[in-house]
Protein backbone atom coordinates (compact mmCIF):
# COMPACT_ATOMS: atom_id res chain seq x y z
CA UNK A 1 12.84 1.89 -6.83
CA UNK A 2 14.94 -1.25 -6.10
CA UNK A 3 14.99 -3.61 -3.01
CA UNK A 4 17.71 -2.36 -1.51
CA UNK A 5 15.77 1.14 -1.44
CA UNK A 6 14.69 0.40 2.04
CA UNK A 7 11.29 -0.59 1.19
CA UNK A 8 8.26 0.25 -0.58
CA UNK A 9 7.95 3.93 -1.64
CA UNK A 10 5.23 4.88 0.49
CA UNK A 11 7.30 5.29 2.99
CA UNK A 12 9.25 8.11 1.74
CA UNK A 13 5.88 10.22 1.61
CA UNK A 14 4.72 12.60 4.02
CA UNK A 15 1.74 11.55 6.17
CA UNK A 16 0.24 15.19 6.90
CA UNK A 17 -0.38 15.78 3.29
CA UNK A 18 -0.51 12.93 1.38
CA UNK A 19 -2.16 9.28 2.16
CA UNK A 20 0.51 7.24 1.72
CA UNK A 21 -1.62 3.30 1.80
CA UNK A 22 -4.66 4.89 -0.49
CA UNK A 23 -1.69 6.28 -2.75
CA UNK A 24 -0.07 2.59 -2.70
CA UNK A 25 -3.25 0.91 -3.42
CA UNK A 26 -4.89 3.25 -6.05
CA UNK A 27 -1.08 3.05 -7.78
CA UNK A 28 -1.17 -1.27 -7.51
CA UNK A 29 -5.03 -0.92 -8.80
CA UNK A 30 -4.07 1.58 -11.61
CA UNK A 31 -2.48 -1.36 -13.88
CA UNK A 32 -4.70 -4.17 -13.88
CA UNK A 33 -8.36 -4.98 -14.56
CA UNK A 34 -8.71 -7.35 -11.13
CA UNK A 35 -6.56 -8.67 -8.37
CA UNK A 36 -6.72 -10.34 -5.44
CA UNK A 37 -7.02 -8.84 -1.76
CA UNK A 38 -3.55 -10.59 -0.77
CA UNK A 39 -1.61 -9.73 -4.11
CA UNK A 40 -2.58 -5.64 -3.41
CA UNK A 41 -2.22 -5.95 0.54
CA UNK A 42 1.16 -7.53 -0.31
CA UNK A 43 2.44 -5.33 -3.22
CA UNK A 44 1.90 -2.09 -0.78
CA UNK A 45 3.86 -4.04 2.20
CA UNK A 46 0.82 -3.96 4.62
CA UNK A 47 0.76 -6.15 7.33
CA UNK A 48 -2.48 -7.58 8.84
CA UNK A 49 -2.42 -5.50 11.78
CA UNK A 50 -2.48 -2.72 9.68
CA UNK A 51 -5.41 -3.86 7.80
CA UNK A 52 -7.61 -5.06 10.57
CA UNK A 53 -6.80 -1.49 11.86
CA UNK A 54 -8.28 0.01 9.01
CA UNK A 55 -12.09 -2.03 9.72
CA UNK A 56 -14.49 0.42 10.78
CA UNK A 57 -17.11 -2.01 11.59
C-alpha cells in the first residue's frame, strides 16, 4: 500500500466481520518490542475523537 492508495488499509475492510482499528493496532504492535501511544494511534490514522470514543470509563 502506497499514499496515494487513499489511506490506511483498514479502510478497505469490512466492519461486520472484521475489526478493522484492533486489526490496525495488533498489525503496528506485531513488529516492535514497545512504542508509544501517539506513534500506534498515528500509524493506524486514528483521530482523537475516535479514541476518546473508544473510553469506557
Amino acid at each position: 500500500m502506497t499514499a496515494t492508495d487513499g489511506g490506511h488499509a483498514r479502510h478497505r475492510l469490512d466492519d461486520v466481520i472484521h475489526a478493522p482499528v484492533r486489526f490496525s493496532i495488533v498489525a503496528a504492535l506485531a513488529k516492535v518490542e514497545n512504542a508509544e501511544f501517539a506513534a500506534v494511534r498515528d500509524a493506524v490514522e486514528l483521530g482523537l475523537r475516535a479514541v476518546q470514543a473508544g473510553r469506557t470509563a
